[in-house]
Protein backbone atom coordinates (compact mmCIF):
# COMPACT_ATOMS: atom_id res chain seq x y z
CA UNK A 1 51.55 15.42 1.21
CA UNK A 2 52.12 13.20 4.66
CA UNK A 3 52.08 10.21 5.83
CA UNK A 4 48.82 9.27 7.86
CA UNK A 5 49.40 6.31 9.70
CA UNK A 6 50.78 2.64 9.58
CA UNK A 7 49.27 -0.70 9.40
CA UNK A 8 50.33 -4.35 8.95
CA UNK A 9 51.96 -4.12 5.20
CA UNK A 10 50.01 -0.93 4.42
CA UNK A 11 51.13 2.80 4.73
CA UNK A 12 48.30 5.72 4.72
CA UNK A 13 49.12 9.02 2.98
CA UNK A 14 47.25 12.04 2.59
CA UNK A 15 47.34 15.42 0.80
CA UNK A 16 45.38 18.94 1.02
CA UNK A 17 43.22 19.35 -1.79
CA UNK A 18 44.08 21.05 -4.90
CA UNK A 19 41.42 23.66 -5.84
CA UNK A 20 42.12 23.10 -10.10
CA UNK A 21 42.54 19.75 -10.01
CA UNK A 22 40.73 17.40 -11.51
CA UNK A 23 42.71 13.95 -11.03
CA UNK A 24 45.51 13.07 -8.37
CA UNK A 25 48.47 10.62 -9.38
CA UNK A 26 50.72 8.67 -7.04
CA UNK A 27 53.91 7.29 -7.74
CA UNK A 28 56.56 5.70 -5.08
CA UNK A 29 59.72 4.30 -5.96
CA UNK A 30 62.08 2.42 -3.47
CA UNK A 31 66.08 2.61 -3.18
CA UNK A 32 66.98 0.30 -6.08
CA UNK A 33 64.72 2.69 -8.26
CA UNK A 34 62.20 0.47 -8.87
CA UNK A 35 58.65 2.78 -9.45
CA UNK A 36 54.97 1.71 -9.15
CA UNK A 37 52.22 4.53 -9.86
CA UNK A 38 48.61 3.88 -8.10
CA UNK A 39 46.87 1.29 -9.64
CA UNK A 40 43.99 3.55 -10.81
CA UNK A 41 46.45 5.30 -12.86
CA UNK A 42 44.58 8.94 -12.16
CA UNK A 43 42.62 9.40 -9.09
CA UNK A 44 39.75 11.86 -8.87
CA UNK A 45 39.61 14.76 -8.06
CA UNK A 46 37.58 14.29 -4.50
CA UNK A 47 40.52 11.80 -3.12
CA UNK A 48 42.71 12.61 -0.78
CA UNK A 49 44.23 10.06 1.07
CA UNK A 50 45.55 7.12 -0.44
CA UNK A 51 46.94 3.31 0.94
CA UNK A 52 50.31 1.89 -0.21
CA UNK A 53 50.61 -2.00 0.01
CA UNK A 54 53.66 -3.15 1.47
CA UNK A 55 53.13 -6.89 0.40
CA UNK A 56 56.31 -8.41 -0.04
CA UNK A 57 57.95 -5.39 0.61
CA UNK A 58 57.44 -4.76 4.30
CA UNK A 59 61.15 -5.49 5.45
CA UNK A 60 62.22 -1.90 6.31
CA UNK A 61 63.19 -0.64 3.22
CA UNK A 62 62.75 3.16 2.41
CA UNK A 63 59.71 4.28 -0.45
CA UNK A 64 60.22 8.12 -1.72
CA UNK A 65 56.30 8.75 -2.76
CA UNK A 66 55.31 11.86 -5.01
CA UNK A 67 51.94 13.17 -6.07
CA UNK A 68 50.96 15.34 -9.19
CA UNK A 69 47.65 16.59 -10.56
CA UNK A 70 45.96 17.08 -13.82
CA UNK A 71 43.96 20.61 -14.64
CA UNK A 72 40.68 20.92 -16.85
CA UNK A 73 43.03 21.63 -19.21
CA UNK A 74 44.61 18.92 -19.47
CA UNK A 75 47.60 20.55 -17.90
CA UNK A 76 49.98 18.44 -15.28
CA UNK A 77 51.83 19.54 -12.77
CA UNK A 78 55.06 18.77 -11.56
CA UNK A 79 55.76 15.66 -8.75
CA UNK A 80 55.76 17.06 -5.51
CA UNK A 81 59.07 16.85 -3.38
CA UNK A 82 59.23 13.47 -1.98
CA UNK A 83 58.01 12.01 1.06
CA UNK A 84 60.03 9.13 2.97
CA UNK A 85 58.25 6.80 4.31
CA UNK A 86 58.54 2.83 5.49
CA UNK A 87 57.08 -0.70 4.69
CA UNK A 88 57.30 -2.47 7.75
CA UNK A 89 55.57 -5.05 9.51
CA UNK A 90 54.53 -5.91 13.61
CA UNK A 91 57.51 -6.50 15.26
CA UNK A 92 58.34 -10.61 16.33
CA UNK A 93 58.00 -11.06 20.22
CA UNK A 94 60.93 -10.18 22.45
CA UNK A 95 63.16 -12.57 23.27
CA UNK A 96 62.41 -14.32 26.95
CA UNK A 97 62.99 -12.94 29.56
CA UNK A 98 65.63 -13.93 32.53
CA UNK A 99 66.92 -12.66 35.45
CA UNK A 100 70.39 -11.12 36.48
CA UNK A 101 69.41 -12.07 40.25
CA UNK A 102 67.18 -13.07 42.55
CA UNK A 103 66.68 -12.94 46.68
CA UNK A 104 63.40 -13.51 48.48
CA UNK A 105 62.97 -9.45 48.18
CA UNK A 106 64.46 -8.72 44.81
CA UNK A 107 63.45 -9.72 41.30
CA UNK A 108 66.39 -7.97 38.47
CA UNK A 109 64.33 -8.79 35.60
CA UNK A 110 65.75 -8.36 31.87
CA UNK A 111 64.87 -9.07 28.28
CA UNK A 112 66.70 -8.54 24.82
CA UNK A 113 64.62 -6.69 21.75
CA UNK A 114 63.03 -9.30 18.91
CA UNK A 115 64.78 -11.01 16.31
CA UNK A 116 62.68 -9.09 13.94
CA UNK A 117 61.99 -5.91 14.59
CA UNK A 118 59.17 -5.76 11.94
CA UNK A 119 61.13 -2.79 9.28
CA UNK A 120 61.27 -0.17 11.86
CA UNK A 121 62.44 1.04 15.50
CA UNK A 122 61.43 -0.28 18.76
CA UNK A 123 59.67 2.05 20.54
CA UNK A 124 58.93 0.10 24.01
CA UNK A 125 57.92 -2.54 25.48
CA UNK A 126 54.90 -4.01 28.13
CA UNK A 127 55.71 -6.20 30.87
CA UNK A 128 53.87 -8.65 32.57
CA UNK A 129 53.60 -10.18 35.46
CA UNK A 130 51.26 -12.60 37.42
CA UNK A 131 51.11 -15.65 39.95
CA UNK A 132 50.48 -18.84 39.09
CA UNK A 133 46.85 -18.65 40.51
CA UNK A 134 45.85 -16.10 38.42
CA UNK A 135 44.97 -15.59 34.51
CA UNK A 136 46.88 -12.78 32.34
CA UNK A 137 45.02 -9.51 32.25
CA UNK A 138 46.74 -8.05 29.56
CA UNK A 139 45.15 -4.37 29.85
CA UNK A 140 47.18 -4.54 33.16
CA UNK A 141 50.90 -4.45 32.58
CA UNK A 142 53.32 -4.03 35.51
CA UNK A 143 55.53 -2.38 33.26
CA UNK A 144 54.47 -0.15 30.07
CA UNK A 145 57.33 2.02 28.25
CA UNK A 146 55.75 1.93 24.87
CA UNK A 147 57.60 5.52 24.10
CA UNK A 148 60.69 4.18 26.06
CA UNK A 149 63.21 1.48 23.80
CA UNK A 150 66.29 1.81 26.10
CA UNK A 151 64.80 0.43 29.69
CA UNK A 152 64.93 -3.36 29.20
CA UNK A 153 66.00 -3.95 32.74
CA UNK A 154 63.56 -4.14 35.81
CA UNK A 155 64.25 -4.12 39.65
CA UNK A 156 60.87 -6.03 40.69
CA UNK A 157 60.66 -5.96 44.57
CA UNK A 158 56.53 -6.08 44.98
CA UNK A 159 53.10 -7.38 43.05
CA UNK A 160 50.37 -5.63 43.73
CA UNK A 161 51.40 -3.32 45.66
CA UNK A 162 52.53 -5.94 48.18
CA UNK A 163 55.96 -7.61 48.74
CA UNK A 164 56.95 -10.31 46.59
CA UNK A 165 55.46 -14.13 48.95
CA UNK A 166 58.02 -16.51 49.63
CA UNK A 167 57.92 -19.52 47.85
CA UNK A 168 55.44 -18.53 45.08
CA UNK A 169 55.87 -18.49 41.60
CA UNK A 170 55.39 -15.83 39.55
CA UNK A 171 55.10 -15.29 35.41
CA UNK A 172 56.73 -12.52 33.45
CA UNK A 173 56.01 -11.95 29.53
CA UNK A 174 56.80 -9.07 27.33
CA UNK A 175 56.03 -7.33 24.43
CA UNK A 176 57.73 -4.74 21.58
CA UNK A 177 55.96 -1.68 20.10
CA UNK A 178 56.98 -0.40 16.76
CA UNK A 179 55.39 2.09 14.37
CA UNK A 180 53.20 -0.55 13.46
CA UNK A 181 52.26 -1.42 16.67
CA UNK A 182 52.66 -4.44 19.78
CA UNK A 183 54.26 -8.14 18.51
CA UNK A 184 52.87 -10.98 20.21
CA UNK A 185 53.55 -12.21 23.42
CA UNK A 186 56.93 -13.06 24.65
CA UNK A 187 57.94 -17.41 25.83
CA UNK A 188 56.80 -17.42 29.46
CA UNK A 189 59.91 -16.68 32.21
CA UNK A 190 58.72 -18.86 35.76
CA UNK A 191 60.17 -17.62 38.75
CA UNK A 192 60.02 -19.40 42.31
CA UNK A 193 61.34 -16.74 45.38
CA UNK A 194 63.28 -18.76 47.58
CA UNK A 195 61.82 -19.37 50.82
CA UNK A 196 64.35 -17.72 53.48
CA UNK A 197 65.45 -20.08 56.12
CA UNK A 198 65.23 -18.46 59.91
CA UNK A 199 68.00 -19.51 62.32
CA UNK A 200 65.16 -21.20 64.30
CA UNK A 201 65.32 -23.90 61.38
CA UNK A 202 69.18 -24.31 61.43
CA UNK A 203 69.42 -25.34 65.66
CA UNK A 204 70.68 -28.89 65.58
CA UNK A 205 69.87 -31.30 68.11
CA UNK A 206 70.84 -34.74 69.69
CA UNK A 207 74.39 -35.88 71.18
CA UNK A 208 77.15 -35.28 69.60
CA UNK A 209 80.10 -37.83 68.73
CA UNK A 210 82.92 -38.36 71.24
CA UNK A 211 85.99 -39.56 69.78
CA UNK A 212 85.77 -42.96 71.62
CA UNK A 213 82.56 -43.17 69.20
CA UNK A 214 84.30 -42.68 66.23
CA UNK A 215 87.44 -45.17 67.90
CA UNK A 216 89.57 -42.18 67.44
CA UNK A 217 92.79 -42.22 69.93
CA UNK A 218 92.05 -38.54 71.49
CA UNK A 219 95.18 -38.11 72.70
CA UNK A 220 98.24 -36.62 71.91
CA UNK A 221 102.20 -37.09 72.97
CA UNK A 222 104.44 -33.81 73.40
């Protein structure tokens, strides 16, 4: 018996076929010892996969599930060895982004993992990006990691393949990836690049003061 996949609250097993049997039966039982068998009781014989519910129990916690068969003689095996599995749930958003620092050419982006990381591991996260002009294409991260739960820290230094524009703001979003699969969106992070000032806009002009315009006594006794 394995595990098949994960959904939202639901776990799918499955099992090779048993040439004498006639009738499956599932049982899993969680940490505190608490047991459910499958609510058919006896499953036939042509069944081999099966869906655990998670309702109300999709918070991480460990179920150790077991299958047996029944013969045409009424005989019944033993429970197979257990297999560990896990209720969980979609992870919540990450947290919103924010930056470390910014310059006109450098964006250090970061982001801390969800408050709720659904029963399971994080196993990545998307980033997005986008100017204020433009709609969210979300088949179009800037960043994907979805195997990858340690980078949470971007050096962002172009968009589209061209340096980052002076002066406009840009959009960053994330999302988390567990064995379920991707949370919602992330809050919204706005970012204006500071427009870089040229020495041409620093050269002061006009007279300057004389101290007998200020009434200032300029000079001074040895």
């Amino acid at each position: 018996m394995r595990w098949q996949s994960y959904e939202v609250s639901k776990i799918n097993i499955a099992w090779t076929a048993v040439p004498e049997a006639v009738a499956y039966q599932i049982q899993f039982t969680d940490m505190t010892g608490w047991t459910h068998y499958s609510d058919a009781e006896v499953l036939p014989s042509t069944q081999t996969t099966y869906s655990i519910s998670c309702n109300g129990t999709d918070d991480g916690r460990k179920l150790f599930v077991q299958l047996r068969y029944r013969t045409l003689s009424d005989g019944t095996s033993p429970w197979s060895v257990p297999e560990t599995v896990m209720c969980a749930y979609l992870p919540g958003p990450p947290q919103k982004a924010y930056t470390d620092m910014m310059t006109q050419d450098l964006i250090i982006l970061r982001w801390e993992p969800p408050t709720f990381p659904g029963g399971t591991p994080i196993l990545g996260y998307k980033l997005y990006m986008k100017r204020s002009v433009e709609a969210w294409d979300l088949n179009r991260p800037y960043y994907e990691g979805k195997e990858d739960p340690v980078t949470r820290l971007l050096y962002i230094t172009s968009y589209n393949g061209s340096a980052l524009v002076q002066s406009e703001t840009y959009h960053f979003m994330t999302k988390a990836r567990n064995w379920v699969g991707w949370s919602e969106n992330s809050a919204t992070l706005e970012i204006v690049i500071p427009y870089k000032v040229s020495p041409s806009d620093c050269i002061v002009t006009g007279n300057g003061l004389t101290p007998s315009d200020l009434n200032i006594d300029a000079s001074v006794d040895a």
